[in-house]
C-alpha atoms as a PDB file:
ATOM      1  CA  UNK A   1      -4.608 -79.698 -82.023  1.00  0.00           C
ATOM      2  CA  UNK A   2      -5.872 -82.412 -84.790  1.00  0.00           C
ATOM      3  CA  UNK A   3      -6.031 -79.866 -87.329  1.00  0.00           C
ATOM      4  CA  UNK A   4      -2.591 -78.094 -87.096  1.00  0.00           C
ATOM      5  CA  UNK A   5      -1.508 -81.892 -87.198  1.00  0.00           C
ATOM      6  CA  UNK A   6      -3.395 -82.948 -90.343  1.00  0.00           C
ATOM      7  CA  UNK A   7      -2.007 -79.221 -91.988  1.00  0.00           C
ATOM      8  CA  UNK A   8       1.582 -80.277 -90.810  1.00  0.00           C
ATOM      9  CA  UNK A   9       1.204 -83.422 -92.213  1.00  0.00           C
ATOM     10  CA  UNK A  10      -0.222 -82.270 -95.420  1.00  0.00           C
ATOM     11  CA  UNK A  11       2.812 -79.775 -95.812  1.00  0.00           C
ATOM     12  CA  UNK A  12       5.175 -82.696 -95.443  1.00  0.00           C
ATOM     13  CA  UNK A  13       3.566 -84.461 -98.142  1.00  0.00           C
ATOM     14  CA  UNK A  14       3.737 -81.482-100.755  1.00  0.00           C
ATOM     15  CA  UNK A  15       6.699 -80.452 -99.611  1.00  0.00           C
ATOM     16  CA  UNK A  16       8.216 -83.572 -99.789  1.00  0.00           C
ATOM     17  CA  UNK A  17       6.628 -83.876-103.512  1.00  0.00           C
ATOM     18  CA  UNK A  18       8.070 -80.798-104.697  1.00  0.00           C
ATOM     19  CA  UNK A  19      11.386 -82.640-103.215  1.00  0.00           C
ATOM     20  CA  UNK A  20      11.081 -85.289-105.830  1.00  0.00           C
ATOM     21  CA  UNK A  21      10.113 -82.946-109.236  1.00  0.00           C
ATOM     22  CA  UNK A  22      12.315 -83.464-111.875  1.00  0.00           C
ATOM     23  CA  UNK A  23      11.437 -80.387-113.936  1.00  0.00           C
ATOM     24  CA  UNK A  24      13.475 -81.809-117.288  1.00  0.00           C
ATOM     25  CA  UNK A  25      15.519 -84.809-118.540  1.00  0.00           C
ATOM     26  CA  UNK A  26      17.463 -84.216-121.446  1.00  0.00           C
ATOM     27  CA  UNK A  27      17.698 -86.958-123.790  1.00  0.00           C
ATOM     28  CA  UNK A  28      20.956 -88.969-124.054  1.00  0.00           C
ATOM     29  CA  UNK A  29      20.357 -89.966-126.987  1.00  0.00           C
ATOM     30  CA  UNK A  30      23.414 -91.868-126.948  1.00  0.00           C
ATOM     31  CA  UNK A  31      21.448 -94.627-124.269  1.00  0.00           C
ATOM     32  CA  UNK A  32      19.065 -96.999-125.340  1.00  0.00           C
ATOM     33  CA  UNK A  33      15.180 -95.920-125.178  1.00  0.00           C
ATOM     34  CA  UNK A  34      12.884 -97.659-122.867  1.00  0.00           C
ATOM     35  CA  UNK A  35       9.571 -97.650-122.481  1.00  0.00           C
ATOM     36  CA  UNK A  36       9.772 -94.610-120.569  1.00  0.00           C
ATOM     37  CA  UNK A  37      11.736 -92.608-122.891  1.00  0.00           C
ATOM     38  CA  UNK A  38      15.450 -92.202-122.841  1.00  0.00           C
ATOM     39  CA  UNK A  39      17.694 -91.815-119.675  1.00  0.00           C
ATOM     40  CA  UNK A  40      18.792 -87.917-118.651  1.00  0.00           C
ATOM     41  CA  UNK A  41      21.625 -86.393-120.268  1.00  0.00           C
ATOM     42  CA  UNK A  42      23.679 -85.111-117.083  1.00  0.00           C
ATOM     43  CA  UNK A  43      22.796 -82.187-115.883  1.00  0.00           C
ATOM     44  CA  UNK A  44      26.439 -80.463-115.766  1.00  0.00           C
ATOM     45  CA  UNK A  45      26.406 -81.153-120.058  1.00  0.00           C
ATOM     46  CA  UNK A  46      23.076 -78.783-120.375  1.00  0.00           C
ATOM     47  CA  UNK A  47      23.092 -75.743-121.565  1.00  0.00           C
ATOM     48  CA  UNK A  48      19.849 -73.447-122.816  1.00  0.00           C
ATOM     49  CA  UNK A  49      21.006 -74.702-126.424  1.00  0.00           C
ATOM     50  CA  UNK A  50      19.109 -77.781-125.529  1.00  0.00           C
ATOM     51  CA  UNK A  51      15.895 -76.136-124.706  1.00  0.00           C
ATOM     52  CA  UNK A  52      16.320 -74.641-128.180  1.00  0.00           C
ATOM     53  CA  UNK A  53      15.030 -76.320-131.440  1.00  0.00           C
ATOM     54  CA  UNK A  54      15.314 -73.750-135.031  1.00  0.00           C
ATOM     55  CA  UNK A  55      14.537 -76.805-137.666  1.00  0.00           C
ATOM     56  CA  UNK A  56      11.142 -75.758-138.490  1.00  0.00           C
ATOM     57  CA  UNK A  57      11.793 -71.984-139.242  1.00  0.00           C
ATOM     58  CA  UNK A  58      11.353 -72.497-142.676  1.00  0.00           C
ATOM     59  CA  UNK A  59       9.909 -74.783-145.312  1.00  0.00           C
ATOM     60  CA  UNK A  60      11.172 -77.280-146.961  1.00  0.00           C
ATOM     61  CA  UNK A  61      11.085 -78.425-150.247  1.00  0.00           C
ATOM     62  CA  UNK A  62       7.981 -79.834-151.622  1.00  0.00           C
ATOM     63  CA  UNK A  63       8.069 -84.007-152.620  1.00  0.00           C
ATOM     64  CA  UNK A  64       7.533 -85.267-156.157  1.00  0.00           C
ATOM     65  CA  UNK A  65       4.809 -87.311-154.957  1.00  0.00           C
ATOM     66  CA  UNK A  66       1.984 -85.310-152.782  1.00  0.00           C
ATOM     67  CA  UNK A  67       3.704 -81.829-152.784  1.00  0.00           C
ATOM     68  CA  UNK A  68       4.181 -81.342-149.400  1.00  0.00           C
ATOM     69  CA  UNK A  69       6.883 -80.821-147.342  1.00  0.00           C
ATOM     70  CA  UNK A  70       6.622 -82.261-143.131  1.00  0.00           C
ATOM     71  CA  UNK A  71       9.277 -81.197-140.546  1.00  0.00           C
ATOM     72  CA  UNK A  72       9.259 -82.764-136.911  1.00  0.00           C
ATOM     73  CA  UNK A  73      10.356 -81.936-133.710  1.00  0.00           C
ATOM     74  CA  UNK A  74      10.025 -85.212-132.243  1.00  0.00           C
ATOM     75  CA  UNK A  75      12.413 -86.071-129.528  1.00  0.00           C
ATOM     76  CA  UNK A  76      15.417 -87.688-131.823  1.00  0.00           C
ATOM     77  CA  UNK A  77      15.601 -84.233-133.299  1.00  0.00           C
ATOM     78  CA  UNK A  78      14.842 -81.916-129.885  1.00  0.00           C
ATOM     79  CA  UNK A  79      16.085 -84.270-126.890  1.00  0.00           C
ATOM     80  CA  UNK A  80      14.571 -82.079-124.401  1.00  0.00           C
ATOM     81  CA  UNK A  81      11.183 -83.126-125.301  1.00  0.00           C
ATOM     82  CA  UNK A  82      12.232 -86.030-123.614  1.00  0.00           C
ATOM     83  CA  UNK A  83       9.875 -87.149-120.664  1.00  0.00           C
ATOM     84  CA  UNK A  84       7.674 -84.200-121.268  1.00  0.00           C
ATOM     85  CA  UNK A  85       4.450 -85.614-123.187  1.00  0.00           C
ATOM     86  CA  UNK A  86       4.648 -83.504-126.396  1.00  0.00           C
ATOM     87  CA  UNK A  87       6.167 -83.206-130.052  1.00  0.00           C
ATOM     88  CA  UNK A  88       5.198 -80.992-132.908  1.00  0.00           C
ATOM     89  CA  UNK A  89       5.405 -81.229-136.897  1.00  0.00           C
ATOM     90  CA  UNK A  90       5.308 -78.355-139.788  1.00  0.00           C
ATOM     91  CA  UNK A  91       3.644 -79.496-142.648  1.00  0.00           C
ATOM     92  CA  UNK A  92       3.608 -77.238-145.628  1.00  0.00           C
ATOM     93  CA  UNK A  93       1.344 -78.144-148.484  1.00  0.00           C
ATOM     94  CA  UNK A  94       0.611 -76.835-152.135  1.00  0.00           C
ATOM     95  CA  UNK A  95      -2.253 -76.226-153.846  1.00  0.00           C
ATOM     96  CA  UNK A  96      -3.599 -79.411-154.866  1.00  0.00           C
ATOM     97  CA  UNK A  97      -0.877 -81.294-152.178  1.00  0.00           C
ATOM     98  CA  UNK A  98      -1.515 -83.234-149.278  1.00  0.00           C
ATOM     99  CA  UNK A  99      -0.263 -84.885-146.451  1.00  0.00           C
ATOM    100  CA  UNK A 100      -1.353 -88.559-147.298  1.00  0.00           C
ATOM    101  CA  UNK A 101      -2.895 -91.344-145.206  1.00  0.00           C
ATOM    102  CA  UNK A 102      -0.856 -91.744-142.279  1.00  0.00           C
ATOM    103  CA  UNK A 103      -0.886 -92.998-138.347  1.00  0.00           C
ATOM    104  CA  UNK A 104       0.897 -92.602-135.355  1.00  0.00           C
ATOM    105  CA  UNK A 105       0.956 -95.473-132.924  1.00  0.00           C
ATOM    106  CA  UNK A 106       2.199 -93.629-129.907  1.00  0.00           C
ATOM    107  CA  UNK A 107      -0.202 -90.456-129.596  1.00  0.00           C
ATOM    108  CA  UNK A 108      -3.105 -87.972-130.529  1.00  0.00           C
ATOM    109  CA  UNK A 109      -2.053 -84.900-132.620  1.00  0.00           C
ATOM    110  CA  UNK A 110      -3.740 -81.768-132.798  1.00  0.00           C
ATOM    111  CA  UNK A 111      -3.534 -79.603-135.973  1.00  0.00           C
ATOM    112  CA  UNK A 112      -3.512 -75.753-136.062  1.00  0.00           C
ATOM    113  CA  UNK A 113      -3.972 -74.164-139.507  1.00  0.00           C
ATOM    114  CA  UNK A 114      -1.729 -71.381-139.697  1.00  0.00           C
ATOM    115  CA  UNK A 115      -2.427 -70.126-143.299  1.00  0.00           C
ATOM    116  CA  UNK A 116      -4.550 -71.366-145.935  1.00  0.00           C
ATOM    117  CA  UNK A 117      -7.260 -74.069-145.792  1.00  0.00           C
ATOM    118  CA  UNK A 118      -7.294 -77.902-145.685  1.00  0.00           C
ATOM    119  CA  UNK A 119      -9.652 -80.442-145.661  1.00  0.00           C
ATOM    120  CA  UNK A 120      -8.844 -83.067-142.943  1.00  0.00           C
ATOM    121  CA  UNK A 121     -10.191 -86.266-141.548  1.00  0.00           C
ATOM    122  CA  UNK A 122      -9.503 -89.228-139.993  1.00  0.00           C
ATOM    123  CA  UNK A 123     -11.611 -92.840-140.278  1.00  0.00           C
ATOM    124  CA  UNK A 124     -12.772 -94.603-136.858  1.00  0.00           C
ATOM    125  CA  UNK A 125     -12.202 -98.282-135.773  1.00  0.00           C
ATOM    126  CA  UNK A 126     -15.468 -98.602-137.165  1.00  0.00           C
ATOM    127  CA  UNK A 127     -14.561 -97.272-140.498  1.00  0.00           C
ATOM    128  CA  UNK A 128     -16.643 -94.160-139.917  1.00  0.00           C
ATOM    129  CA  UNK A 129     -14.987 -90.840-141.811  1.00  0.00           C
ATOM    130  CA  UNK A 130     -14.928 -87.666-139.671  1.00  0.00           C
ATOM    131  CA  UNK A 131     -13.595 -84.980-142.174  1.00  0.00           C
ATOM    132  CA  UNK A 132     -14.105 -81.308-142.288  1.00  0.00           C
ATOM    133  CA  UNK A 133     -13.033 -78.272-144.050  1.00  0.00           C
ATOM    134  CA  UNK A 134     -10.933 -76.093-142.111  1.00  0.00           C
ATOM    135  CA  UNK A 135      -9.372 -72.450-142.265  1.00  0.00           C
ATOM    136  CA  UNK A 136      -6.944 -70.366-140.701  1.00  0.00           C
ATOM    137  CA  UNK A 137      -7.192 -70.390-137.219  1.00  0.00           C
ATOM    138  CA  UNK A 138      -9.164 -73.995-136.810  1.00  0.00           C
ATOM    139  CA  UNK A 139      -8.126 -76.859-135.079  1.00  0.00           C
ATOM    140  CA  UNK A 140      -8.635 -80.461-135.511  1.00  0.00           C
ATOM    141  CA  UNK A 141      -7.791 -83.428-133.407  1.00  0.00           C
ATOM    142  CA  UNK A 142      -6.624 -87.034-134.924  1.00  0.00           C
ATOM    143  CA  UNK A 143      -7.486 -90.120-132.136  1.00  0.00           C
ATOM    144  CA  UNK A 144      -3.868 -92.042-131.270  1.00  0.00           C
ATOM    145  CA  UNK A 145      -3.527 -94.689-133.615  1.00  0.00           C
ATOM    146  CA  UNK A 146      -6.409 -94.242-136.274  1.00  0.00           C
ATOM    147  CA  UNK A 147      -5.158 -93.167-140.160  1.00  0.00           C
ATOM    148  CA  UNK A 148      -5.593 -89.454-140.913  1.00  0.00           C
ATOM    149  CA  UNK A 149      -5.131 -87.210-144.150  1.00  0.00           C
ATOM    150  CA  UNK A 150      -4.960 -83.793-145.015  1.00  0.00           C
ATOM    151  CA  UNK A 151      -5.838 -82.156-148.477  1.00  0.00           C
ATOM    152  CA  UNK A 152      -5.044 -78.679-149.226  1.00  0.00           C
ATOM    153  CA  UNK A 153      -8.481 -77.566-151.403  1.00  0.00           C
ATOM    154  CA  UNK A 154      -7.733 -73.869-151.236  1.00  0.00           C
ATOM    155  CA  UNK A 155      -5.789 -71.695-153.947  1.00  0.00           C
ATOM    156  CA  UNK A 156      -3.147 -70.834-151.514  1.00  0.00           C
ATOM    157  CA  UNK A 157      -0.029 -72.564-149.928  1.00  0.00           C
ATOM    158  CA  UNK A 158      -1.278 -74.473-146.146  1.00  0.00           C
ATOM    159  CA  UNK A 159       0.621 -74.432-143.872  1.00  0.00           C
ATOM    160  CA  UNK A 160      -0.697 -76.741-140.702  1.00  0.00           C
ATOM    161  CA  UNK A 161       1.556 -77.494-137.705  1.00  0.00           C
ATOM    162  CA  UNK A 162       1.232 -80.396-135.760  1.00  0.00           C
ATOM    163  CA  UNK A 163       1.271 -81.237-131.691  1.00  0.00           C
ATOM    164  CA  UNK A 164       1.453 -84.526-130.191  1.00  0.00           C
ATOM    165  CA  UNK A 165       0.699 -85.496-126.715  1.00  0.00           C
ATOM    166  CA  UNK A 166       4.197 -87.658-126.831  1.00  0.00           C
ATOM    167  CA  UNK A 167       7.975 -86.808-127.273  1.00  0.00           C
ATOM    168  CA  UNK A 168       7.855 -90.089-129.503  1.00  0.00           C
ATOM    169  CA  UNK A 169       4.842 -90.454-131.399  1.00  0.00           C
ATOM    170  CA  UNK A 170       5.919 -92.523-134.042  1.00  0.00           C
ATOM    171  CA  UNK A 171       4.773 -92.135-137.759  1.00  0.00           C
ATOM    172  CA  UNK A 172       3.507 -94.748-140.005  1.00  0.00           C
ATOM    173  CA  UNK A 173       2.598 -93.740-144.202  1.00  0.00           C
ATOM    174  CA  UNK A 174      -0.009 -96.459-145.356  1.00  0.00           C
ATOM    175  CA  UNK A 175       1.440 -95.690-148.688  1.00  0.00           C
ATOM    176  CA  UNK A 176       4.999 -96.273-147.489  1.00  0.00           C
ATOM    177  CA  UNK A 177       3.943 -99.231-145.806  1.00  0.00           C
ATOM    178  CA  UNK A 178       2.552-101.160-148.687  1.00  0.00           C
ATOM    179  CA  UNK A 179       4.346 -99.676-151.596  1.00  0.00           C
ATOM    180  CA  UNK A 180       7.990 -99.095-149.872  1.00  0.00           C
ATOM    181  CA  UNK A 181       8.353-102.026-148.526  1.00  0.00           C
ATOM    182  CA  UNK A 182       9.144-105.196-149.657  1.00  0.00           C
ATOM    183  CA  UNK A 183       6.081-106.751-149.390  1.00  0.00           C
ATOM    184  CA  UNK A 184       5.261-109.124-152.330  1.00  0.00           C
ATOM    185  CA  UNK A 185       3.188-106.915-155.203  1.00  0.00           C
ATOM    186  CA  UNK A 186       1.087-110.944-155.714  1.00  0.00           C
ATOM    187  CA  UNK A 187       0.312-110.064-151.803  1.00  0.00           C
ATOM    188  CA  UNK A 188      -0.601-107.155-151.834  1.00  0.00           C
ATOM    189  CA  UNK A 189      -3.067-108.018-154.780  1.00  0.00           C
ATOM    190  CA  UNK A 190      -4.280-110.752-152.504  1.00  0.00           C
ATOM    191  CA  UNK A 191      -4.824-108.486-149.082  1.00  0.00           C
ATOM    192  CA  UNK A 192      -6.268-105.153-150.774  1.00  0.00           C
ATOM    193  CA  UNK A 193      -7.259-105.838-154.584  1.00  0.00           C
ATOM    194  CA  UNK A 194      -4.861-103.790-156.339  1.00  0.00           C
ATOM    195  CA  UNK A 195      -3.655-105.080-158.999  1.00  0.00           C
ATOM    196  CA  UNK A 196       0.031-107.104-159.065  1.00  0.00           C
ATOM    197  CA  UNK A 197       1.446-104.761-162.101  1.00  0.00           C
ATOM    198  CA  UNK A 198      -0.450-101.506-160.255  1.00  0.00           C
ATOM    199  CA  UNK A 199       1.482-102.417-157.162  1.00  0.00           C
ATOM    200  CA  UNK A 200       4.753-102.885-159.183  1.00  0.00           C
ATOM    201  CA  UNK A 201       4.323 -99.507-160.201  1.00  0.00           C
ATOM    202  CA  UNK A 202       3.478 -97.846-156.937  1.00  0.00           C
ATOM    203  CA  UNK A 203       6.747 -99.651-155.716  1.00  0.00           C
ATOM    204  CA  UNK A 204       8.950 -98.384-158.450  1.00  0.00           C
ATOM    205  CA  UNK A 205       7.338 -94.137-157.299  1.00  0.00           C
ATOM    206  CA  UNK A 206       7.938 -95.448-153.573  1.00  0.00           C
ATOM    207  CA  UNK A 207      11.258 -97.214-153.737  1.00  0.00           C
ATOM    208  CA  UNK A 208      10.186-100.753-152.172  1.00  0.00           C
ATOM    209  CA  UNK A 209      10.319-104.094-153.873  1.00  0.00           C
ATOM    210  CA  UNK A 210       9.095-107.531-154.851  1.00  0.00           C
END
């Protein structure tokens, strides 16, 4: 008699889980985002357009700067990410191009090389460089938080796409930071040795100031 109690009881429990899934929540994007994410669209407004993302089916063009081109599906661009855990990027590189150092504060990202070959790499807290040359096929994770790079050293086009184990994992250029900001060039000089006038430069390729 104990047991076919303890089985009913354990078939309350998952049945009464199941009772509480919520299998998606469609951003409203229109709501503020908490810490959580962003509140659910309602569920008479969703259609299977919203399941539906088509902005990485082909490349963009390639910047000025590092000659590559990145594309994300991060939740402000597919809502229904939203409270799922996941994002993904296309980054398409030329010869010679990369995607420079960068970080993202909220999540790990795994890269797939779908065509060509890249060298990547990240550095450690402890300022330890784990790089590698990959190829088609490979994969390559980057630690949340810690800066990361990719180079393309073959004599094709790369092209590397991106998943993140968050909707919203944020995205920080080191470059941008310093150099498109509006951080003081005598500061910069002060907190990483470059040169005032070298800084004054970088700002005018970057677009930031002072």
């Amino acid at each position: 008699m104990l047991h076919i109690l303890v089985l009913f009881s354990l078939f309350l429990l998952v049945s009464s889980a199941h009772g509480g899934v919520v299998y998606f929540c469609v951003a409203n994007l229109s709501a503020p985002q908490g810490p959580e994410g962003y509140s659910c669209k309602p569920p008479a407004e969703v259609t299977a357009d919203d399941f539906v993302y088509s902005g990485m089916n082909v490349p963009g063009n390639y910047s000025s700067l590092f000659n590559d081109n990145a594309k994300t599906a991060f939740v402000h661009q597919f809502p229904a990410l939203n409270g799922h855990g996941l994002a993904t990027a296309r980054n398409d590189i030329a010869p010679g191009g990369a995607i420079p150092l960068n970080l993202h504060p909220g999540a790990s990202e795994t890269i797939f090389i779908a065509e060509g070959s890249v060298t990547a790499g990240f550095i450690s807290s402890d300022n330890t460089v784990y790089m590698r040359t990959l190829n088609e096929g490979d994969l390559m994770v980057f630690p949340q938080g810690l800066m990361h790079f990719l180079v393309n050293t073959g004599e094709e086009k790369a092209l590397v796409y991106g998943m993140f184990s968050s909707p919203n994992p944020g995205l920080q250029g080191i470059s941008e930071a310093l150099f498109g900001s509006n951080l003081p060039s005598e500061f910069i000089e002060k907190i990483t040795l470059i040169d005032a006038n070298e800084a004054r430069r970088l700002k005018a390729l970057f677009g930031g100031s002072g």
